[in-house]
Protein backbone atom coordinates (compact mmCIF):
# COMPACT_ATOMS: atom_id res chain seq x y z
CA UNK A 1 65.08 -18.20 103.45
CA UNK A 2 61.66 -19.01 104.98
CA UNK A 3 59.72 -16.34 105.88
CA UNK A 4 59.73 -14.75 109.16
CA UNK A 5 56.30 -14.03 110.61
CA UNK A 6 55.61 -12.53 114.30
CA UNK A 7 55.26 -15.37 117.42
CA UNK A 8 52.01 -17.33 116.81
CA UNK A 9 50.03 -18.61 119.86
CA UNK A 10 47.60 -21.33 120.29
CA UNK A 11 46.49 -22.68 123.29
CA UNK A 12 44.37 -25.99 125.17
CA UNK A 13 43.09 -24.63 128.56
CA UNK A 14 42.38 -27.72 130.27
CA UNK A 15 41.58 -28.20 134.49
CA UNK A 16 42.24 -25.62 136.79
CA UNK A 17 44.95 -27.56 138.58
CA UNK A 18 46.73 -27.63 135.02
CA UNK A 19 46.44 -23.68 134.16
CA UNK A 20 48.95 -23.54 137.52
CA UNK A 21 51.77 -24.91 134.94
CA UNK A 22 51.92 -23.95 130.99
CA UNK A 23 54.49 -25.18 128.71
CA UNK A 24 55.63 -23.38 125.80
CA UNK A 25 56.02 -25.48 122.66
CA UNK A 26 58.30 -24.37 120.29
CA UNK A 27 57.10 -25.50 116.54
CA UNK A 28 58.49 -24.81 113.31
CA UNK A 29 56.84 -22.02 111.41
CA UNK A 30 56.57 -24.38 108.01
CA UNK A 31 54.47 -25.51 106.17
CA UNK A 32 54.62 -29.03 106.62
CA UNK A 33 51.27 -30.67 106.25
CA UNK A 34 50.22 -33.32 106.88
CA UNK A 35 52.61 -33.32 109.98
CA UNK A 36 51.67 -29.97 110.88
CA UNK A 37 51.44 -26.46 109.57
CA UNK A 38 49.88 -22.90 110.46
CA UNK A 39 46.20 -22.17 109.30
CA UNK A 40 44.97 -19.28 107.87
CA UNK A 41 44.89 -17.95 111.32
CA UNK A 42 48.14 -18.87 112.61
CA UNK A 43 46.76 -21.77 114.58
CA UNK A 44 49.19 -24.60 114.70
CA UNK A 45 47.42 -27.76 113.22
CA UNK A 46 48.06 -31.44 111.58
CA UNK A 47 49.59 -34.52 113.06
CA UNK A 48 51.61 -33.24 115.77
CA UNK A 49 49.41 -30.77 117.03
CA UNK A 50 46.84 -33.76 117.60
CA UNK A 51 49.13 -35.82 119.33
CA UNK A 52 50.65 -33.01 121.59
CA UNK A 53 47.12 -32.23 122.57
CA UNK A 54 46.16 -35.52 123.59
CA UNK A 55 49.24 -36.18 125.28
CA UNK A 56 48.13 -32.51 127.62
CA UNK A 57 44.53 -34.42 127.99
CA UNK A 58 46.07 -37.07 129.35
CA UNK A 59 48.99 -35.44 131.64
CA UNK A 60 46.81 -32.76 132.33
CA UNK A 61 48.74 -30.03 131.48
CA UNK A 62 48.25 -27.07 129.63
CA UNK A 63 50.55 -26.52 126.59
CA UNK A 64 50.72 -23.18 124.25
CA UNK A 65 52.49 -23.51 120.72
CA UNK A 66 54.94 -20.51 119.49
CA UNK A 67 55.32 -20.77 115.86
CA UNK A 68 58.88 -19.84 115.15
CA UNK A 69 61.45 -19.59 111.82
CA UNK A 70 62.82 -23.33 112.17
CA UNK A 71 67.11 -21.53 112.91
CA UNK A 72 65.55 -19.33 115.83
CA UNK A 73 64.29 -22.51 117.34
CA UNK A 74 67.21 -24.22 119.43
CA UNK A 75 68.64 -20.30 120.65
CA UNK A 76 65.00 -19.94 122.15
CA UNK A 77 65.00 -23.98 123.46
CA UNK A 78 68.80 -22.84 125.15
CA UNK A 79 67.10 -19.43 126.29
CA UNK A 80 63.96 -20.55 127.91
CA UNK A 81 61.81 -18.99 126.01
CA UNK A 82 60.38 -22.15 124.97
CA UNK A 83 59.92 -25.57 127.30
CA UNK A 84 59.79 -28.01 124.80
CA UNK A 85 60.77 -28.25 121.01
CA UNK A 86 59.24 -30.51 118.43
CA UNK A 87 60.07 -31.82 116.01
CA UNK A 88 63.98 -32.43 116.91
CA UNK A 89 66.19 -35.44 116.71
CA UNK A 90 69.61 -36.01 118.66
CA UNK A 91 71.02 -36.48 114.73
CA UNK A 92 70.03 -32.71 114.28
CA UNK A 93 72.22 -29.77 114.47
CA UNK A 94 75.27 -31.17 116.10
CA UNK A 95 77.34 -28.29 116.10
CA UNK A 96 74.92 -26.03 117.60
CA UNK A 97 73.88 -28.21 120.34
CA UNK A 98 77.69 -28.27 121.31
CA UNK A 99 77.60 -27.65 125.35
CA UNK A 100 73.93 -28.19 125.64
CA UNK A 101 72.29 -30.78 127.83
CA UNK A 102 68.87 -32.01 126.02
CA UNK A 103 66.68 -34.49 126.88
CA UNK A 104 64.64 -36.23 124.13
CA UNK A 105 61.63 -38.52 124.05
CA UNK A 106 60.95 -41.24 122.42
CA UNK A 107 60.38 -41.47 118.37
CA UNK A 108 56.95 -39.84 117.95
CA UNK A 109 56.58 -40.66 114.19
CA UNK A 110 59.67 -41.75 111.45
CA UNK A 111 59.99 -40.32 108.18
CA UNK A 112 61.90 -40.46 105.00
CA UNK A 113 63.89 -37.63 103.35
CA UNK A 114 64.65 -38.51 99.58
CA UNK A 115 65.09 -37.52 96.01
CA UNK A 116 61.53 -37.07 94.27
CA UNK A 117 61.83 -37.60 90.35
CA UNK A 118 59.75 -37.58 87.25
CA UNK A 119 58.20 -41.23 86.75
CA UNK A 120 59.95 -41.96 83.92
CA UNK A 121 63.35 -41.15 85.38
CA UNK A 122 62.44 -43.47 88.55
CA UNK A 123 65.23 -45.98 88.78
CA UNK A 124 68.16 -44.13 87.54
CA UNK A 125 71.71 -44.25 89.10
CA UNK A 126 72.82 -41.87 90.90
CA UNK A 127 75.17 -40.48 88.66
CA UNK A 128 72.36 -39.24 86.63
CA UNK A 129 71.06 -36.38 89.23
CA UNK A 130 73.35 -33.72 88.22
CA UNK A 131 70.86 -31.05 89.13
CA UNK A 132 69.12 -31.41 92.45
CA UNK A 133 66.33 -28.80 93.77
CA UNK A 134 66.86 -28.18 97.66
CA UNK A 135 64.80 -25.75 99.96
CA UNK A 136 66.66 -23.32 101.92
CA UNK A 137 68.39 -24.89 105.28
CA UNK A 138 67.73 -28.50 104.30
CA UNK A 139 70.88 -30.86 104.25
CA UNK A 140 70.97 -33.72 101.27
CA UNK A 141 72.30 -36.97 103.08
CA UNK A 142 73.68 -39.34 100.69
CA UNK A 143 74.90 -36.53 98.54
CA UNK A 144 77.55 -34.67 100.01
CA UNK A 145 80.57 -36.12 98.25
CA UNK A 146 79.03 -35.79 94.99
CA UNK A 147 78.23 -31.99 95.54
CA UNK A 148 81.51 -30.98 97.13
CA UNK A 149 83.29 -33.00 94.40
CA UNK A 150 81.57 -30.22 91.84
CA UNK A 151 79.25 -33.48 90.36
CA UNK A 152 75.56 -32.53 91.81
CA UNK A 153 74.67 -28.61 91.41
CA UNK A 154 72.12 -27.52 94.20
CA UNK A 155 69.42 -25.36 92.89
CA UNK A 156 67.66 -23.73 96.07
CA UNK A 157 63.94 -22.71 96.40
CA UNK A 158 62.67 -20.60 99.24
CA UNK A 159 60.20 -23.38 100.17
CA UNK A 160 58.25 -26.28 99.02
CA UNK A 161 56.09 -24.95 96.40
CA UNK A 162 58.61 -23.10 94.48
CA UNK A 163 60.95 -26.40 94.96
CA UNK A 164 58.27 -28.14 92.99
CA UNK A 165 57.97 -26.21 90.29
CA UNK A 166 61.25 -26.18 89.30
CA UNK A 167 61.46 -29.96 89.26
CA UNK A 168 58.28 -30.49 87.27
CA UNK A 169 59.33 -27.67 84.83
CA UNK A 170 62.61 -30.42 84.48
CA UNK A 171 65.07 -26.83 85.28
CA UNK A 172 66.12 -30.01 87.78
CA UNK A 173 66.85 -33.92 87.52
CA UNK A 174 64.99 -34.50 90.72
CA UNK A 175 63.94 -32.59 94.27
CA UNK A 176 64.82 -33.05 97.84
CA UNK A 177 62.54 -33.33 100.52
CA UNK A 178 60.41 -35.12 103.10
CA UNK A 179 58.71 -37.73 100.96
CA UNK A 180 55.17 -38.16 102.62
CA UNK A 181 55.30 -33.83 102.81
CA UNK A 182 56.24 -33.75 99.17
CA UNK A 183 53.52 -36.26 98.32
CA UNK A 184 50.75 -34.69 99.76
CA UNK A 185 51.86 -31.39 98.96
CA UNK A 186 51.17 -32.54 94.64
CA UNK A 187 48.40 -34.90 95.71
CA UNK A 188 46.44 -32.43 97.78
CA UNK A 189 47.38 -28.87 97.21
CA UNK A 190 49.07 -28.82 93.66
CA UNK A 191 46.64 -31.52 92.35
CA UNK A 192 49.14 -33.16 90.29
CA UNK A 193 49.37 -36.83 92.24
CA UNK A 194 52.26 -38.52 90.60
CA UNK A 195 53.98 -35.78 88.51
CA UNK A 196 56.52 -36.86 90.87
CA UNK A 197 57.61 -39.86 92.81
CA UNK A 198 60.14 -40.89 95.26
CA UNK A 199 62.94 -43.27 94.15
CA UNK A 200 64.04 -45.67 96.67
CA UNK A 201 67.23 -47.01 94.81
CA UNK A 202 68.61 -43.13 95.00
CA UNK A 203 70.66 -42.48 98.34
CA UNK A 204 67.85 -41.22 101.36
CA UNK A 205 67.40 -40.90 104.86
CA UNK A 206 65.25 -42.74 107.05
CA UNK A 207 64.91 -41.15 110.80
CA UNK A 208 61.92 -39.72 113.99
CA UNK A 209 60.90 -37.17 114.92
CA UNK A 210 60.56 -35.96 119.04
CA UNK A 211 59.76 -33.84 121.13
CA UNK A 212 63.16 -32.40 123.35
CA UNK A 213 63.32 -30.16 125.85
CA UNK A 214 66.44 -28.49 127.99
CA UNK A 215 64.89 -27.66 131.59
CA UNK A 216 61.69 -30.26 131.59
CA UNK A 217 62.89 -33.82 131.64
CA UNK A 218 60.44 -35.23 133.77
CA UNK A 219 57.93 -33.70 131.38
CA UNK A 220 59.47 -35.61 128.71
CA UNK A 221 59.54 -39.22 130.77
CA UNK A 222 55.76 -37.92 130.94
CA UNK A 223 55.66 -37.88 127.39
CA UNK A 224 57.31 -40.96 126.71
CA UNK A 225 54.99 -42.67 128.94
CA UNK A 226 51.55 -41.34 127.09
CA UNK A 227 53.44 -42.98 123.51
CA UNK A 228 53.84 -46.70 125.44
CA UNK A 229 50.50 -46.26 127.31
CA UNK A 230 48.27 -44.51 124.33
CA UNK A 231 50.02 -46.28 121.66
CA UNK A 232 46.63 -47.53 119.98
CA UNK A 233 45.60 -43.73 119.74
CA UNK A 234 48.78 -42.46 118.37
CA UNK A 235 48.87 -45.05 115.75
CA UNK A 236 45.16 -44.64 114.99
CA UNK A 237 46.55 -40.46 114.23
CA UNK A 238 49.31 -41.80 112.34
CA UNK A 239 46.86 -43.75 110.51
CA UNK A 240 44.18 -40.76 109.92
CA UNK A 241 46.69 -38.15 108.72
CA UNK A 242 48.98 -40.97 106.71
CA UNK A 243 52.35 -39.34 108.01
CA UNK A 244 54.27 -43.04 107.62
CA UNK A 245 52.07 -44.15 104.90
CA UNK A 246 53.84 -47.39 103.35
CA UNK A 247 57.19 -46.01 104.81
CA UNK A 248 58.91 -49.32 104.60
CA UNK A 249 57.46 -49.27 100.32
CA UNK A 250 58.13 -48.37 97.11
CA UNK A 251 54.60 -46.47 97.38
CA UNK A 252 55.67 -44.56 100.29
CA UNK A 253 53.24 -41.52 100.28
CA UNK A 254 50.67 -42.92 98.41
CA UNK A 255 47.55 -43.34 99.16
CA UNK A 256 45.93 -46.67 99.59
CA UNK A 257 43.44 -46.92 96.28
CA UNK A 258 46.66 -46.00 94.43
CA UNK A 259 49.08 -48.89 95.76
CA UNK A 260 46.09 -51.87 95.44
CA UNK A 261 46.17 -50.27 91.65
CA UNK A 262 49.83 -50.41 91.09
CA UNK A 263 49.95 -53.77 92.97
CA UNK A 264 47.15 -54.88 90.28
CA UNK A 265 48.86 -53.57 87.20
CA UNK A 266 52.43 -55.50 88.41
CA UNK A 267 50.22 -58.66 88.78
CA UNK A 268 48.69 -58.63 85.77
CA UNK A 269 52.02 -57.76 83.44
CA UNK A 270 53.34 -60.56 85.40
CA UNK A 271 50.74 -63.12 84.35
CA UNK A 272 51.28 -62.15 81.29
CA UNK A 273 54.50 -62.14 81.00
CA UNK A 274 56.23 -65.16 78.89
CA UNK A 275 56.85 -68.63 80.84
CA UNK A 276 60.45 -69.03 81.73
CA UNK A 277 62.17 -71.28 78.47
CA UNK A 278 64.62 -72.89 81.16
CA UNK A 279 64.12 -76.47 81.01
């Protein structure tokens, strides 16, 4: 399971009118760069700290993150121990939510969950993953037939990095996981850009991530109004930390200078390619 670490706190003190009224976000305690993650210090960082932060500028609020193992964070959202959650989806956790009355903004940024494979075995049928690396508490959509049918064996990992390393050693046929997290976890931290890539023809799930909250809905109409009315800056963050970098591509993940080279390799094997014999 992930590891449990005390309640982290980081907080933006902003006017005096908005220390009368502190939220408490409740974040994940996982490393997720580059949508967020804890520094070396516990401070909450990446994507969505940005974004929540600017949203607090412009609300003028004060919000405080509490870093928390990702299971203990809907009992503390239905506890009020935390005002807001992020990141949650109404598609999350259906069971558990049972009774509960949440509120959720709008999409703050989409993502992709898929099956990340050696190049060479890009383009493969299903049927071929027989071995498929998952971390702890994460769900394979698209796959749950085949593995309660005995056909795909899950092989879990206490977190990314170990997840990696069993599907570059090939002990797997491929690894599950948020693509762009996956990506720039091997581009970035494990230095190996492209030992892996993401296979669109394999079964995946597209979806968004938002803030909720159970006791604060006009703070999340709030919210929802900062995304319409700051849209420009929240797509200029999107843009800096590359969370939906070409999402809707085959080069989802990658960075820019990689596509324009791929894109130039698949034009030049095509002009070189033989003319079409068909009269």
């Amino acid at each position: 399971m992930k590891p449990v670490r005390l309640c982290l706190f980081s907080t933006i003190v902003l006017t005096p009118a908005a220390l009368a009224q502190t939220y408490v976000v409740g974040v994940e305690d996982l490393p997720f760069a580059p949508h967020y993650n804890l520094d070396g210090e516990g401070q909450y960082r990446g994507f969505a700290r940005e974004v929540l932060d600017a949203f607090a500028v412009d609300s003028g609020v004060s919000l405080s993150y509490k870093a928390l193992p990702v299971d203990q964070l809907l009992p503390a959202l239905q506890r009020g121990e935390i005002d807001l959650k992020y990141p949650d989806s109404p598609y999350w956790a259906g069971a558990q939510k049972a009774g509960m009355t949440l509120h959720y903004s709008q999409a703050v940024v989409d993502y992709v969950d898929g099956v990340l494979v050696a190049p060479q075995r890009q383009g493969q049928a299903r049927e071929n993953i027989r071995r498929l690396a998952m971390v702890q508490g994460w769900t394979p959509r698209g796959y749950e037939d085949a593995i309660d049918s005995g056909q795909i064996q899950l092989s879990y990992s206490d977190d990314l990095r170990q997840m990696i390393r069993q599907a570059l050693k090939q002990d797997t046929d491929g690894a599950y996981f948020n693509v762009v997290v996956a990506t720039h976890y091997l581009d970035n931290i494990r230095a190996r850009p492209g030992a892996l890539v993401f296979d669109p023809k394999l079964p995946h799930t597209r979806g968004s991530f938002h803030l909720s909250s159970v006791r604060h809905p006009q703070l999340i109409a709030r919210f929802d109004r900062f995304l319409a009315e700051r849209s420009a800056q929240v797509a200029a963050l999107k843009a800096s930390y590359r969370v939906e970098a070409n999402l809707d591509s085959d080069y989802i993940g990658l960075e820019q200078w990689k596509v324009d080279f791929l894109e130039r390799q698949k034009e030049k094997a095509g002009a070189q390619a033989p003319a079409s014999s068909r009269p």
